[in-house]
PDB file of N, CA and C in Angstrom:
ATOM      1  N   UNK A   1     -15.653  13.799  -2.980  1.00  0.00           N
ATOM      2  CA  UNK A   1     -15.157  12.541  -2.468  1.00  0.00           C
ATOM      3  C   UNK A   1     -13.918  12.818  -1.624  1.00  0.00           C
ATOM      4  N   UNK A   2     -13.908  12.331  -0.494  1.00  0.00           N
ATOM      5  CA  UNK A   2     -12.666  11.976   0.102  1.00  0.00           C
ATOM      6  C   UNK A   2     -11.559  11.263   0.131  1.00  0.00           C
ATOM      7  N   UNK A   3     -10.227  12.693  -0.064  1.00  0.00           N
ATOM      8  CA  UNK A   3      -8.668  11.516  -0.730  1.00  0.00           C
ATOM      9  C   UNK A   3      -8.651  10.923   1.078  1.00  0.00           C
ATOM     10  N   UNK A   4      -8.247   9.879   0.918  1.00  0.00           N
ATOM     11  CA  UNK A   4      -7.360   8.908   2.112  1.00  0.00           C
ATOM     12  C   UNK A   4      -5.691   8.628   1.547  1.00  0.00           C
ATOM     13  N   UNK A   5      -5.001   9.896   2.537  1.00  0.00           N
ATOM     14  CA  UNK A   5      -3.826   9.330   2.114  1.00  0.00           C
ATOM     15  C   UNK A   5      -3.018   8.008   2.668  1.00  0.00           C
ATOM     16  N   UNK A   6      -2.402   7.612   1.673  1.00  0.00           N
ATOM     17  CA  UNK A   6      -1.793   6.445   1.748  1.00  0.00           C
ATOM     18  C   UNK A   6      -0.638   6.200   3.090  1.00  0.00           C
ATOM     19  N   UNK A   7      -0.920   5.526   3.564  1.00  0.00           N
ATOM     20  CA  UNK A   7       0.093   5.864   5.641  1.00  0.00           C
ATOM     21  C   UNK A   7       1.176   4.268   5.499  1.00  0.00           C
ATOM     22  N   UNK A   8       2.336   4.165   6.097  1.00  0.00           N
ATOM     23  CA  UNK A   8       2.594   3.268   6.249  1.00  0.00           C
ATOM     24  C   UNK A   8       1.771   2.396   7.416  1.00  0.00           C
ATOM     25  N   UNK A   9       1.799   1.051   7.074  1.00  0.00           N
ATOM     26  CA  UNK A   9       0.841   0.340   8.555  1.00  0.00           C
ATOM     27  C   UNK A   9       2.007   0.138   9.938  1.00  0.00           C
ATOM     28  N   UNK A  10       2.878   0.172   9.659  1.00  0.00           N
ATOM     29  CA  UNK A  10       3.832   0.181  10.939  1.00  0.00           C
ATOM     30  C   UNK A  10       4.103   1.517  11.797  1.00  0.00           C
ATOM     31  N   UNK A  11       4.589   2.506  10.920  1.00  0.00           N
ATOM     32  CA  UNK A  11       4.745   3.896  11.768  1.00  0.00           C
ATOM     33  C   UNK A  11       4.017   4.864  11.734  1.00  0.00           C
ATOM     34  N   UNK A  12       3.182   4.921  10.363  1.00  0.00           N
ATOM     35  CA  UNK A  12       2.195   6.009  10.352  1.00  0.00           C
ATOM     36  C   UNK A  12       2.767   6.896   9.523  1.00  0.00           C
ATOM     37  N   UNK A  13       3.921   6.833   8.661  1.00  0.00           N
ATOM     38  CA  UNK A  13       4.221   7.650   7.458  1.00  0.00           C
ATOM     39  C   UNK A  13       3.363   8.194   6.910  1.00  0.00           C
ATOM     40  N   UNK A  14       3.196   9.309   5.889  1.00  0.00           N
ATOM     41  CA  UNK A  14       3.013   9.476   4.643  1.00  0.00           C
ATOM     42  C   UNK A  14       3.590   8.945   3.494  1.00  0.00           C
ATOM     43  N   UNK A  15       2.344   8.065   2.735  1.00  0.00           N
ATOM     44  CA  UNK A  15       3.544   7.672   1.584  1.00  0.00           C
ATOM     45  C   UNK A  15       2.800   8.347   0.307  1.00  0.00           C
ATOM     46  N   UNK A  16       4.063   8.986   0.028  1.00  0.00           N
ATOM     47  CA  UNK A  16       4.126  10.138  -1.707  1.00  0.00           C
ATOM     48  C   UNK A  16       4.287   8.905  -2.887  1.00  0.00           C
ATOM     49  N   UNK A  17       4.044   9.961  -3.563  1.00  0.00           N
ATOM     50  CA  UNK A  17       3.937   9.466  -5.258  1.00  0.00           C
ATOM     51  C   UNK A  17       5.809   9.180  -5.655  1.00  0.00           C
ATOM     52  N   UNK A  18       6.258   8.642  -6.244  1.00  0.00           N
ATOM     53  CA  UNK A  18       6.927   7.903  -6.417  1.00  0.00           C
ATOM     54  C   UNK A  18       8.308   7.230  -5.439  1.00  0.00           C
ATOM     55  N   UNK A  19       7.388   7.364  -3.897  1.00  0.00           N
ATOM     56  CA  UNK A  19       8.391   6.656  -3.140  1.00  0.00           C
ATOM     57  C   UNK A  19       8.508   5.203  -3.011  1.00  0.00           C
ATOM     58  N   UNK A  20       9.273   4.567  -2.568  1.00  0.00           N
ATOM     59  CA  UNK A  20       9.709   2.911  -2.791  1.00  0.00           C
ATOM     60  C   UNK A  20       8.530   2.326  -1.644  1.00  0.00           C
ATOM     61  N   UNK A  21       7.584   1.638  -1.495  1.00  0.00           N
ATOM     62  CA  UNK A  21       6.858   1.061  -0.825  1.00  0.00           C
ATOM     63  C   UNK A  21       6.526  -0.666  -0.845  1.00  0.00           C
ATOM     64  N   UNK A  22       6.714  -1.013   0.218  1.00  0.00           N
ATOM     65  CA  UNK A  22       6.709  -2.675   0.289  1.00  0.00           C
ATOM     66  C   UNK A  22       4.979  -3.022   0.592  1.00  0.00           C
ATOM     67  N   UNK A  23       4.215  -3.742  -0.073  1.00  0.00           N
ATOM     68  CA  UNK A  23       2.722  -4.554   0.228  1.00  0.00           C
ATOM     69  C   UNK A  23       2.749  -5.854   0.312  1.00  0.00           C
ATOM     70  N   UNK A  24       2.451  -6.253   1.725  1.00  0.00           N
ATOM     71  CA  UNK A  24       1.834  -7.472   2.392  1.00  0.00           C
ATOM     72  C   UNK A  24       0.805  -7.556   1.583  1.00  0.00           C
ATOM     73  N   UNK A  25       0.365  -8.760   1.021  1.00  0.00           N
ATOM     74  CA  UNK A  25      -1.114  -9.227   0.305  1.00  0.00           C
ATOM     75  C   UNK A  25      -0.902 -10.238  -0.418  1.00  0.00           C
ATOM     76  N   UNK A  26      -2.380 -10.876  -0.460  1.00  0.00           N
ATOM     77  CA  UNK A  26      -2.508 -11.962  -0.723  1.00  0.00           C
ATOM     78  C   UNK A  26      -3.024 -11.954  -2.390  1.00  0.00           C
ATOM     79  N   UNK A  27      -2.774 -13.153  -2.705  1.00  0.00           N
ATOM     80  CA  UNK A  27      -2.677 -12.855  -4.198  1.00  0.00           C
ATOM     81  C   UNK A  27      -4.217 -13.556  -4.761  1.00  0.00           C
ATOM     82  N   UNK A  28      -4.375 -12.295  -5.634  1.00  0.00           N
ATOM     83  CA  UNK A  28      -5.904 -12.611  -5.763  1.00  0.00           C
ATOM     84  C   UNK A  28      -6.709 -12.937  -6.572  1.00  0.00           C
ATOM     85  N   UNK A  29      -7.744 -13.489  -6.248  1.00  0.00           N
ATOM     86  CA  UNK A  29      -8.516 -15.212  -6.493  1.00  0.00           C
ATOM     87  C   UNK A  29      -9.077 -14.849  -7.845  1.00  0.00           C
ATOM     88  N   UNK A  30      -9.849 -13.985  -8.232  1.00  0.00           N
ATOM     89  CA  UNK A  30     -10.158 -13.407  -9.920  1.00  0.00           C
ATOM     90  C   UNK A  30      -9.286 -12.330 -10.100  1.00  0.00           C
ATOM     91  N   UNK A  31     -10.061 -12.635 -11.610  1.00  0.00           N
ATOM     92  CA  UNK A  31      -9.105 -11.576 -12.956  1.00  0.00           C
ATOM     93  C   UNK A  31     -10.035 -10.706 -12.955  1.00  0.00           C
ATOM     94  N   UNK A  32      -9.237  -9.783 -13.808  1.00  0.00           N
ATOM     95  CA  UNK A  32     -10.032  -8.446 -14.326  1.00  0.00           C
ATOM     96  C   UNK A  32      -9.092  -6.928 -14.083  1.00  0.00           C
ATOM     97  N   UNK A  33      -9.949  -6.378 -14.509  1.00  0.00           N
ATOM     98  CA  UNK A  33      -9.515  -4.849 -14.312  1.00  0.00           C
ATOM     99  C   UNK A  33      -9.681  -4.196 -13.040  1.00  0.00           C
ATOM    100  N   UNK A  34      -8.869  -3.523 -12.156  1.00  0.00           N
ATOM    101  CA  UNK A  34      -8.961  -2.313 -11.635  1.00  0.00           C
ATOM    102  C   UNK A  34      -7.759  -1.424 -11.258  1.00  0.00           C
ATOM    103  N   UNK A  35      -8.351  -0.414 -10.741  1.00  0.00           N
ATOM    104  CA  UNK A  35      -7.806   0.592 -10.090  1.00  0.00           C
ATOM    105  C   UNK A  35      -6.342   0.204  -9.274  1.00  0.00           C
ATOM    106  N   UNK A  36      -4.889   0.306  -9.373  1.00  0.00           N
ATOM    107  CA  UNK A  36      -4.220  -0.188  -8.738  1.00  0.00           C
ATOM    108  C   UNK A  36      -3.868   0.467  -7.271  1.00  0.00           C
ATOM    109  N   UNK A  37      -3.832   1.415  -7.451  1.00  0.00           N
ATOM    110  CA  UNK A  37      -3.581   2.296  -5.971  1.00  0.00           C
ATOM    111  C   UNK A  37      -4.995   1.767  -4.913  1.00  0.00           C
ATOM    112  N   UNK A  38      -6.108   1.832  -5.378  1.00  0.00           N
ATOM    113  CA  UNK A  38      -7.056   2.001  -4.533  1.00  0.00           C
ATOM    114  C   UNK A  38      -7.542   0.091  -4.745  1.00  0.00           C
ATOM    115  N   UNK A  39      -6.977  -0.648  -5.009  1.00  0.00           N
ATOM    116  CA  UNK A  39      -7.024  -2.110  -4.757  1.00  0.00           C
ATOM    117  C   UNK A  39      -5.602  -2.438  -3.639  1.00  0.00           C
ATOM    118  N   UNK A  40      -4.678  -2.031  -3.432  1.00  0.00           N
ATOM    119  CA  UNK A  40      -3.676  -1.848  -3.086  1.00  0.00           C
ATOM    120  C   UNK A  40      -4.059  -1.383  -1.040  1.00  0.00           C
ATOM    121  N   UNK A  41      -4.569  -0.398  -1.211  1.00  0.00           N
ATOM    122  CA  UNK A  41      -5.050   0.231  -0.434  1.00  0.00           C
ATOM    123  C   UNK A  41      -6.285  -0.684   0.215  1.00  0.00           C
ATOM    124  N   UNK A  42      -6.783  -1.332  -0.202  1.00  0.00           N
ATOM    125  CA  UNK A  42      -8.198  -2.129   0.386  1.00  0.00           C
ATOM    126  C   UNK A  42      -7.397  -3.520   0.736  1.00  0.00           C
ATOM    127  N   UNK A  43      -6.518  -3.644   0.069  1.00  0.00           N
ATOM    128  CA  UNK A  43      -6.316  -5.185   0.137  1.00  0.00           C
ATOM    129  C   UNK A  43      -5.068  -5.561   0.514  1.00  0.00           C
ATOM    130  N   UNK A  44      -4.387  -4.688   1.173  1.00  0.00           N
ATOM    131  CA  UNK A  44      -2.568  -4.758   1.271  1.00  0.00           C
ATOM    132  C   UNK A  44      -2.696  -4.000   2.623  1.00  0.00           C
ATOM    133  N   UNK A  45      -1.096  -4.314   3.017  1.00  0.00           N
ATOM    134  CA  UNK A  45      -0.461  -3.222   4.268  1.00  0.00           C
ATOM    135  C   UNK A  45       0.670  -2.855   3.620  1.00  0.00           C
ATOM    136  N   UNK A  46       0.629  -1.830   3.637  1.00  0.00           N
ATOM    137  CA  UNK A  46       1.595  -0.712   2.716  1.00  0.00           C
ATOM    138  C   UNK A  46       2.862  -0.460   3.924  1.00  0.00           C
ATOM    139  N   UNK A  47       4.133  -0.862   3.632  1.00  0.00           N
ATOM    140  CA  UNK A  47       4.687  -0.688   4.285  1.00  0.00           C
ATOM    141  C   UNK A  47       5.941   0.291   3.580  1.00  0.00           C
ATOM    142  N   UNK A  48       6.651   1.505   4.563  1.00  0.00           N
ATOM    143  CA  UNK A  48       7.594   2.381   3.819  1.00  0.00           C
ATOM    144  C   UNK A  48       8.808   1.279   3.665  1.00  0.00           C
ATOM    145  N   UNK A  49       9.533   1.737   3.363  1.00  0.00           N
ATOM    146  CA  UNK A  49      10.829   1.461   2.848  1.00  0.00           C
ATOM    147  C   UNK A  49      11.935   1.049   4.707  1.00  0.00           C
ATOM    148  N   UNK A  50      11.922   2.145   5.161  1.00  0.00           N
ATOM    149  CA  UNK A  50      12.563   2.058   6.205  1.00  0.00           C
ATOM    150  C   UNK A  50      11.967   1.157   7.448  1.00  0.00           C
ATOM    151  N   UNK A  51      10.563   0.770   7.485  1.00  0.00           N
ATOM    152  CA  UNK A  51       9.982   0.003   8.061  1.00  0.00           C
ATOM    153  C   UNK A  51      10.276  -1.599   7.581  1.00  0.00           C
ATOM    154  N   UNK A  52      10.336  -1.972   6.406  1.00  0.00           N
ATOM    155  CA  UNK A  52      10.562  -3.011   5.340  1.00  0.00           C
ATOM    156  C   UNK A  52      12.070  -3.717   6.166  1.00  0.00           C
ATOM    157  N   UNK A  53      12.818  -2.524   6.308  1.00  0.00           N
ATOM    158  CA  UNK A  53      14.294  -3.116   6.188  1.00  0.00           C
ATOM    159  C   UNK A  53      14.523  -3.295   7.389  1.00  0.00           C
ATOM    160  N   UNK A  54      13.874  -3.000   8.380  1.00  0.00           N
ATOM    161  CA  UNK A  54      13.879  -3.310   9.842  1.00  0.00           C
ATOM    162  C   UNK A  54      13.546  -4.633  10.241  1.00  0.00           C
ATOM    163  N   UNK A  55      12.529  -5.380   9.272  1.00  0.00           N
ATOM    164  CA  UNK A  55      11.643  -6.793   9.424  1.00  0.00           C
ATOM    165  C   UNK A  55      13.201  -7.500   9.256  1.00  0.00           C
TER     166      UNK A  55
END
């Protein structure tokens, strides 16, 4: 399987494992269980930290 690493949507970062990251998304309509990184990733714009503070 293929990793897709996680990019900021504004500059094109790399974003690592325990860096500070801001997500645009909408809050969602059922319950249940999943995967948080890879729901995050389908359903958000991952934005870095230094991109965040520029808005």
């Amino acid at each position: 399987m293929f990793k897709v690493k996680p990019k900021c949507t504004s500059c094109g970062k790399d974003i690592h494992g325990g860096e500070v990251v801001y997500v645009e998304m909408r809050y969602p309509e059922y319950a249940g269980m999943t995967e948080i990184k890879r729901y995050l990733e389908n359903e958000g714009k991952i934005y870095c930290q230094e991109c965040h503070s520029k808005k």
